[in-house]
N, C-alpha and C. Protein backbone atom coordinates (compact mmCIF):
# COMPACT_ATOMS: atom_id res chain seq x y z
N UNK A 1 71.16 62.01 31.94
CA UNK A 1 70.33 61.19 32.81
C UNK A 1 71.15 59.96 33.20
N UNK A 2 71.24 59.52 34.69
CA UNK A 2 72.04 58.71 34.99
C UNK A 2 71.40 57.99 36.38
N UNK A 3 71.22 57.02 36.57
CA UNK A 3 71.32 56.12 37.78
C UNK A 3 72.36 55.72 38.70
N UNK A 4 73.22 56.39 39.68
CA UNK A 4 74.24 55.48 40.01
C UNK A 4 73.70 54.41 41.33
N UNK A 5 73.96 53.25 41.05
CA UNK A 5 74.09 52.00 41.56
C UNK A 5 75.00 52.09 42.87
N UNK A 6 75.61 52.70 42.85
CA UNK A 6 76.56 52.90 44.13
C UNK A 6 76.25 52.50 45.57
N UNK A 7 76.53 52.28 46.66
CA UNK A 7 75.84 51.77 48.03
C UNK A 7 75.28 53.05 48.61
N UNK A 8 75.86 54.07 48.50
CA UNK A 8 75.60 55.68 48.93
C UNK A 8 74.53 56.24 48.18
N UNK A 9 74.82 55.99 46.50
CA UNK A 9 73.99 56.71 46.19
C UNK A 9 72.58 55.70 45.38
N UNK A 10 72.22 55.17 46.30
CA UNK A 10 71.59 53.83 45.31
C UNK A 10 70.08 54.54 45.33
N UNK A 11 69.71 55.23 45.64
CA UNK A 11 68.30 56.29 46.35
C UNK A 11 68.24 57.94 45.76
N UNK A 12 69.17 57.85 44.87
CA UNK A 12 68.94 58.95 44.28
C UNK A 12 69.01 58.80 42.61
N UNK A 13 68.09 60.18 42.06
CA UNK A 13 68.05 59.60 40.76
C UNK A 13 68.64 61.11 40.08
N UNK A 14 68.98 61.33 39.20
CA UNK A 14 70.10 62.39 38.68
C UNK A 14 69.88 62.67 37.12
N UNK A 15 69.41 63.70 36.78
CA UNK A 15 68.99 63.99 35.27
C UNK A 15 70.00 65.14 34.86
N UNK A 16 70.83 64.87 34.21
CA UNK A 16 71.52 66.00 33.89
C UNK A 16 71.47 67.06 32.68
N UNK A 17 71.15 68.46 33.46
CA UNK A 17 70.79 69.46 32.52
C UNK A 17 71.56 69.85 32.09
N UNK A 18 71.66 69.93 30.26
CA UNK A 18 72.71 70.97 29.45
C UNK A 18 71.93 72.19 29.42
N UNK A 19 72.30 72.85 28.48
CA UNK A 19 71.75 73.98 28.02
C UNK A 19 71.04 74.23 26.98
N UNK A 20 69.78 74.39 26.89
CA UNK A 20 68.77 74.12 26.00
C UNK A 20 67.78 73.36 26.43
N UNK A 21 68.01 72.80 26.99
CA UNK A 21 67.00 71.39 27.78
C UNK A 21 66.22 72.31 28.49
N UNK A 22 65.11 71.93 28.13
CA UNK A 22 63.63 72.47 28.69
C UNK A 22 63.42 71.90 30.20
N UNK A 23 62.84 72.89 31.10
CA UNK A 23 62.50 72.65 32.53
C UNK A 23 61.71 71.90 32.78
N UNK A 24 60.18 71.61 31.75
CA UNK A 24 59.07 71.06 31.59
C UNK A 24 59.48 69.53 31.13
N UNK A 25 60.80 69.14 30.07
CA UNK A 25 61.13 67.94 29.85
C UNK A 25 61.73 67.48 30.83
N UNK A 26 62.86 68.40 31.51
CA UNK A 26 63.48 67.35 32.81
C UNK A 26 62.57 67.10 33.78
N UNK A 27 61.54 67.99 34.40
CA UNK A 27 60.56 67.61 35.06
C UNK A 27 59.92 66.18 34.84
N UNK A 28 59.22 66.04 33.41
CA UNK A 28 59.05 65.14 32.90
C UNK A 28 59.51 63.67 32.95
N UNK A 29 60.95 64.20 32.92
CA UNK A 29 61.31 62.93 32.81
C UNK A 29 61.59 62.51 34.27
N UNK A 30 62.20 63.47 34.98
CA UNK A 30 62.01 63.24 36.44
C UNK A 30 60.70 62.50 37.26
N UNK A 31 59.59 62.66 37.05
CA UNK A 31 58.33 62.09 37.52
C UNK A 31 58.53 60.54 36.69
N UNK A 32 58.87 60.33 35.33
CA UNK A 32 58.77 59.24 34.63
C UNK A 32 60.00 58.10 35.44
N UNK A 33 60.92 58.81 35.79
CA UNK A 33 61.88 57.96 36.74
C UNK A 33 61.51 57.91 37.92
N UNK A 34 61.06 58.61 38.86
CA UNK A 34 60.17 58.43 39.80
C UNK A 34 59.28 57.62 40.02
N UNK A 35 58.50 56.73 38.97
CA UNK A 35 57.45 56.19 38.84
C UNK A 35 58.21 54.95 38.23
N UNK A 36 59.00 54.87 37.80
CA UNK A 36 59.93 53.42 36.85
C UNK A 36 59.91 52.90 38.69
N UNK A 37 60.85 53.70 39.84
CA UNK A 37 61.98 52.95 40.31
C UNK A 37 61.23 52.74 41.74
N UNK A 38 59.82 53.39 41.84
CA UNK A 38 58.38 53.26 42.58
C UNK A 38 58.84 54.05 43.97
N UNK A 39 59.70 55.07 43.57
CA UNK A 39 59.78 56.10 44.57
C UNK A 39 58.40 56.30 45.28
N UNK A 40 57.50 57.00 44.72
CA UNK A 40 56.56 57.64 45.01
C UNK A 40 55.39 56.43 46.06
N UNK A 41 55.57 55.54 45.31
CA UNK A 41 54.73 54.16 45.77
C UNK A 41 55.53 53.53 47.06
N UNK A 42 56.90 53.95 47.55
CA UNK A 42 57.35 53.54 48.79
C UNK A 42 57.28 54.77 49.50
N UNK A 43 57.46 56.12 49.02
CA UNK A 43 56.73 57.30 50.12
C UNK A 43 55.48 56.78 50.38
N UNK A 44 54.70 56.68 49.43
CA UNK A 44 52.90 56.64 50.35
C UNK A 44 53.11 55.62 51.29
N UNK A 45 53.68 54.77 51.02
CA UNK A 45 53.56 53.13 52.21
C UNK A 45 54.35 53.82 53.29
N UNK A 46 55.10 54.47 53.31
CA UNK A 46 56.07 54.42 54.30
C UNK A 46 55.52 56.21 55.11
N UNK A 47 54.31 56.40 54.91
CA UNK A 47 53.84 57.70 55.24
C UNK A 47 53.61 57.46 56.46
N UNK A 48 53.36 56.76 57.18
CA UNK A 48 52.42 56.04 58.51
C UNK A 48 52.74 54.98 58.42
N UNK A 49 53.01 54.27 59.89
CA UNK A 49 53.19 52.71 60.33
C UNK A 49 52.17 52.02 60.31
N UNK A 50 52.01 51.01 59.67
CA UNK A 50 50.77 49.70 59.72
C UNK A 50 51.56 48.61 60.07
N UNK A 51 50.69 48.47 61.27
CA UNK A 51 51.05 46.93 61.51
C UNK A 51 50.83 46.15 60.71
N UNK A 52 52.06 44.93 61.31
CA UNK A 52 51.86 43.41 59.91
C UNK A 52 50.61 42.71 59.97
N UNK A 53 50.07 42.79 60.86
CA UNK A 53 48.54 41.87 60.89
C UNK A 53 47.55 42.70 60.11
N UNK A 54 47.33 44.29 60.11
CA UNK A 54 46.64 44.83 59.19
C UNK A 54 47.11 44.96 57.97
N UNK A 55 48.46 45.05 58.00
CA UNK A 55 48.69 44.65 56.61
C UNK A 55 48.07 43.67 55.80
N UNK A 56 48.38 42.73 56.42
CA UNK A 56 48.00 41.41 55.82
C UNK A 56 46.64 41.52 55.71
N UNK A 57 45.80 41.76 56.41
CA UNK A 57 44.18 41.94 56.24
C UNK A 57 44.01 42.66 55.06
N UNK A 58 44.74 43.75 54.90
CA UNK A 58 44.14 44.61 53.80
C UNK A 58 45.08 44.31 52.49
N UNK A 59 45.48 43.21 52.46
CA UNK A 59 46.55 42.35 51.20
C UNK A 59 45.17 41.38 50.80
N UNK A 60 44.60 40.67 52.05
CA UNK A 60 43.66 39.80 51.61
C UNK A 60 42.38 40.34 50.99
N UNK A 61 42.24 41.52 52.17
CA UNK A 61 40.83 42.36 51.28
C UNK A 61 41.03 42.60 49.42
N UNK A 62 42.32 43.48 49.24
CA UNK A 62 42.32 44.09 48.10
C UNK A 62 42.77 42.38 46.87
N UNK A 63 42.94 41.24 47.73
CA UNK A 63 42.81 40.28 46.55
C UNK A 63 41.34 40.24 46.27
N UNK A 64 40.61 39.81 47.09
CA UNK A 64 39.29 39.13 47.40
C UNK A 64 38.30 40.34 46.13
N UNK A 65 38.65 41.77 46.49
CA UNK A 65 38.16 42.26 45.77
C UNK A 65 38.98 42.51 44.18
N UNK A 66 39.97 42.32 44.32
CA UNK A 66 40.18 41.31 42.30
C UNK A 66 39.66 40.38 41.91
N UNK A 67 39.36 39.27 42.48
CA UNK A 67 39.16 38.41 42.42
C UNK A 67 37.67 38.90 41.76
N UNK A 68 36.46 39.62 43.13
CA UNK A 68 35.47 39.91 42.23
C UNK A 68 35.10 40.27 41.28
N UNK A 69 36.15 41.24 41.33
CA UNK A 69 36.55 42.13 39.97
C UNK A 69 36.29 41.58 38.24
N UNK A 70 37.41 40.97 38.70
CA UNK A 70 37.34 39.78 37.44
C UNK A 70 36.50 38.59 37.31
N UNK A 71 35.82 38.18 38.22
CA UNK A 71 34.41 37.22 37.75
C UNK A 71 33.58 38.25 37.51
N UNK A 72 33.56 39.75 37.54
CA UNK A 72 32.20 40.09 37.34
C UNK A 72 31.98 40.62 36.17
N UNK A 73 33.61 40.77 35.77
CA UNK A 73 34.10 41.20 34.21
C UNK A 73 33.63 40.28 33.13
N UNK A 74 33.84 39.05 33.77
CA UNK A 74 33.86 37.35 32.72
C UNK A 74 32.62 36.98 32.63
N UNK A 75 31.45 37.35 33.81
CA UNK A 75 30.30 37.19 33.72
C UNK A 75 29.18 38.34 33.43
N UNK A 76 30.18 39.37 33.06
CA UNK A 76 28.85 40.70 32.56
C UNK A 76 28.42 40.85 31.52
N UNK A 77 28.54 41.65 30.30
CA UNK A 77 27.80 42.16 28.81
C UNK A 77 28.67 40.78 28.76
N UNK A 78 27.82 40.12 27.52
CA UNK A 78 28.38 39.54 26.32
C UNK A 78 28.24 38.24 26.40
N UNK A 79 28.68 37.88 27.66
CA UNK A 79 28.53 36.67 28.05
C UNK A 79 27.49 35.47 28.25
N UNK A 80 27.00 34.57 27.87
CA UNK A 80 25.79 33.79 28.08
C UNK A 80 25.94 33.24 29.54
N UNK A 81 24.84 32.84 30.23
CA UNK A 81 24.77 31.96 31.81
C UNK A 81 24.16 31.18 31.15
N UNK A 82 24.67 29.63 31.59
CA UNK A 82 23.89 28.43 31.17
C UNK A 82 23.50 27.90 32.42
């Protein structure tokens, strides 16, 4: 298993199989490097063009709804209202 850093190859990721090495572990570990270096998370973004103004709208939406998120966490079971 290797990363090269290189300018060419800076986008590819490289697991190297001996013999004995299970198909199901390199797989494995393949998805687990996939997910470290957020391959998968710049395919979905980069599936379809969004403009920067909807971007930004839906940056503000998905705070606004953390934000609720977490007051509704801090104010649900357990908690007293004074």
């Amino acid at each position: 298993m290797a990363y090269d850093n290189k300018k060419d190859n800076k986008d590819k990721i490289r697991i190297d199989i001996t013999d004995g090495f299970a198909v199901e572990r390199a797989l494995k570990k393949f998805k687990r490097l996939c997910d470290a270096y957020g391959i998968v998370k710049e395919y979905r973004a980069r599936e379809y063009y969004s403009k920067p103004s909807i971007k930004r709208v839906e940056k503000l939406e998905a705070a606004e709804k953390r934000r609720q998120k977490t007051n509704s966490k801090s104010s649900g079971r357990g908690s007293k209202k004074i």
